[in-house]
C-alpha atoms as a PDB file:
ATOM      1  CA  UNK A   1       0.000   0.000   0.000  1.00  0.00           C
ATOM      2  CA  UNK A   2       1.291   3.642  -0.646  1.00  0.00           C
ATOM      3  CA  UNK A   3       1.485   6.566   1.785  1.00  0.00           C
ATOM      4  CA  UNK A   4      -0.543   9.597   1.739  1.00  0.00           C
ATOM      5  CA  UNK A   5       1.914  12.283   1.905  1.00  0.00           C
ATOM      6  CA  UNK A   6       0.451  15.855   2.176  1.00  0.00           C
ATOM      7  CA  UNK A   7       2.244  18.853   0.772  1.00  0.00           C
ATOM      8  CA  UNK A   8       0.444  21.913   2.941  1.00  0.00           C
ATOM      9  CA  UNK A   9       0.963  25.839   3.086  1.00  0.00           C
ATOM     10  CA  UNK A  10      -0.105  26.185   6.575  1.00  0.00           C
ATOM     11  CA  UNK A  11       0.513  29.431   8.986  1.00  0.00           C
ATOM     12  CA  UNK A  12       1.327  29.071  12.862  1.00  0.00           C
ATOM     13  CA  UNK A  13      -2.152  30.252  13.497  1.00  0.00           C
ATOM     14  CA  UNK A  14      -3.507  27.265  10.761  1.00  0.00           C
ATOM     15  CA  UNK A  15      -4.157  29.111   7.743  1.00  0.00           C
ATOM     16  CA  UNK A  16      -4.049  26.320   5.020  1.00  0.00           C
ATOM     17  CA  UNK A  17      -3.591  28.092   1.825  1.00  0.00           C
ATOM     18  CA  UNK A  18      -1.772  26.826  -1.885  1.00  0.00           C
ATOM     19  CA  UNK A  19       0.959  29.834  -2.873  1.00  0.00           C
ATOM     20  CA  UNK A  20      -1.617  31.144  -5.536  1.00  0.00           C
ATOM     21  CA  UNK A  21      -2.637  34.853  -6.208  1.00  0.00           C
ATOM     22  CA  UNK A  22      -4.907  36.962  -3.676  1.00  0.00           C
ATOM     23  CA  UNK A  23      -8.125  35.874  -5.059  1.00  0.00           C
ATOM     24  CA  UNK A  24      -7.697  32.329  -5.238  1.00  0.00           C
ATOM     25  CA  UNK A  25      -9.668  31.236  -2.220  1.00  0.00           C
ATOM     26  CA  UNK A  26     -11.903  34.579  -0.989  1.00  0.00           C
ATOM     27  CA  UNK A  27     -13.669  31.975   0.942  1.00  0.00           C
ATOM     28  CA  UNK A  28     -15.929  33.296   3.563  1.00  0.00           C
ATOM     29  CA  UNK A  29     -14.677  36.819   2.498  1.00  0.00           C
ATOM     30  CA  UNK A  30     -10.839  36.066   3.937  1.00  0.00           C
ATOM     31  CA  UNK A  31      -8.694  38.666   2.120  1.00  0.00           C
ATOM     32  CA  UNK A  32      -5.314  37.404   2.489  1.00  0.00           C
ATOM     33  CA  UNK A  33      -5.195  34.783  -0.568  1.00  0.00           C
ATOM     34  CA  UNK A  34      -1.261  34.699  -1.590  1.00  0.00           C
ATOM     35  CA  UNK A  35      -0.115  35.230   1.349  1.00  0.00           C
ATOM     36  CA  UNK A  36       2.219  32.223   1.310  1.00  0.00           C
ATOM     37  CA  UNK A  37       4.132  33.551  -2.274  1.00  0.00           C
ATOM     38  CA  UNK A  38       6.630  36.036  -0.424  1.00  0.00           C
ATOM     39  CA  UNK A  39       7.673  33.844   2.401  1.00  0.00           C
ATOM     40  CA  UNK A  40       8.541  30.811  -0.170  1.00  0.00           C
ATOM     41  CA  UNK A  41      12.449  30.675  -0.731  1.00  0.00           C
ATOM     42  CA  UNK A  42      15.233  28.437  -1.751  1.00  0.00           C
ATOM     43  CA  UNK A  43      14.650  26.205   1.478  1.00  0.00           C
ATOM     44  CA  UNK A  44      10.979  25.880   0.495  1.00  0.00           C
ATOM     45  CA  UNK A  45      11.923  25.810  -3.273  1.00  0.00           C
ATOM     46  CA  UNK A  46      14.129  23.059  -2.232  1.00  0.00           C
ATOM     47  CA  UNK A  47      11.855  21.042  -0.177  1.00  0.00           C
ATOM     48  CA  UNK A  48       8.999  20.917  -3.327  1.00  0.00           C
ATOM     49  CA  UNK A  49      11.765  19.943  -5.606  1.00  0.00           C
ATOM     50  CA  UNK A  50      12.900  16.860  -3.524  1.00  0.00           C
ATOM     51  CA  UNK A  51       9.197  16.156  -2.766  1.00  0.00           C
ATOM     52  CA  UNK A  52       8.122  15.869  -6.477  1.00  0.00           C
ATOM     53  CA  UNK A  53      11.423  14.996  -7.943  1.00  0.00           C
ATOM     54  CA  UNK A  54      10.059  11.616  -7.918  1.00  0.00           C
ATOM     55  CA  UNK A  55       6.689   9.774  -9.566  1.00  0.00           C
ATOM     56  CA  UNK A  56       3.938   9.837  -7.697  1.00  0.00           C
ATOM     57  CA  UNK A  57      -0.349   9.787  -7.509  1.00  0.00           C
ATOM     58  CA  UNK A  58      -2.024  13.353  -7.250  1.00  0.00           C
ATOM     59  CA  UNK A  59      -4.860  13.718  -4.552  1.00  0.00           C
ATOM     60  CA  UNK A  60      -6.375  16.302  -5.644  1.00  0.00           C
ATOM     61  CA  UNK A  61      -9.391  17.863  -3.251  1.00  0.00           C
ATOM     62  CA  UNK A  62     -12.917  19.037  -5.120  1.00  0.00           C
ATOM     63  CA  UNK A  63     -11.646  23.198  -5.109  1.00  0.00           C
ATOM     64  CA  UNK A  64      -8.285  21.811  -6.324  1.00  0.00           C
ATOM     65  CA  UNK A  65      -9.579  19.630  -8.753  1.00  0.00           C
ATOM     66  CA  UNK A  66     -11.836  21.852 -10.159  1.00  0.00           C
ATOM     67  CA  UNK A  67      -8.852  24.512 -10.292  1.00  0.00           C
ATOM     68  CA  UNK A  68      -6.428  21.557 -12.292  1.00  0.00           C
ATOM     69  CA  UNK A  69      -9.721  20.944 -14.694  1.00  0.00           C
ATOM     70  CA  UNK A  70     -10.269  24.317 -15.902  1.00  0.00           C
ATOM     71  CA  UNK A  71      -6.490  24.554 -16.366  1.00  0.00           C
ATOM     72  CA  UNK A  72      -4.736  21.475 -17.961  1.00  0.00           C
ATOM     73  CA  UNK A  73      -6.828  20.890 -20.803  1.00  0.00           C
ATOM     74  CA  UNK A  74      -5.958  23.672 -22.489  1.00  0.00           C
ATOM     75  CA  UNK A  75      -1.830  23.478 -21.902  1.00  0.00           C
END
């Protein structure tokens, strides 16, 4: 059986939030969308290359999904 390994963008006070642009998730009127894009750096650039430098399954949630569906077909 394979693992479940989750990739997250999550703040100390538990934000969870992909690096996206401020109006990717304006959920519930929260105004902050983005906010992980200036804190990402070589550490964190490092860490997502090692973490999808090899083959592997995407679990993709319904908002993600949807996001990936509008997107790919046309790339």
């Amino acid at each position: 059986m394979r693992k479940i390994i989750s990739a997250t963008f999550v703040s100390l006070d538990g934000v969870m939030q992909a690096p996206g642009g401020p109006q990717e998730d304006p959920v519930g009127g929260f105004k902050f969308g983005g906010w992980t894009f200036h804190y990402f750096d070589e550490a964190g650039g490092a860490a997502m290359d090692e973490l999808f430098s090899k083959p592997f399954a995407l679990l993709l949630g319904r908002r993600t999904y949807d996001i990936f569906a509008a997107y790919w077909p046309y790339q």
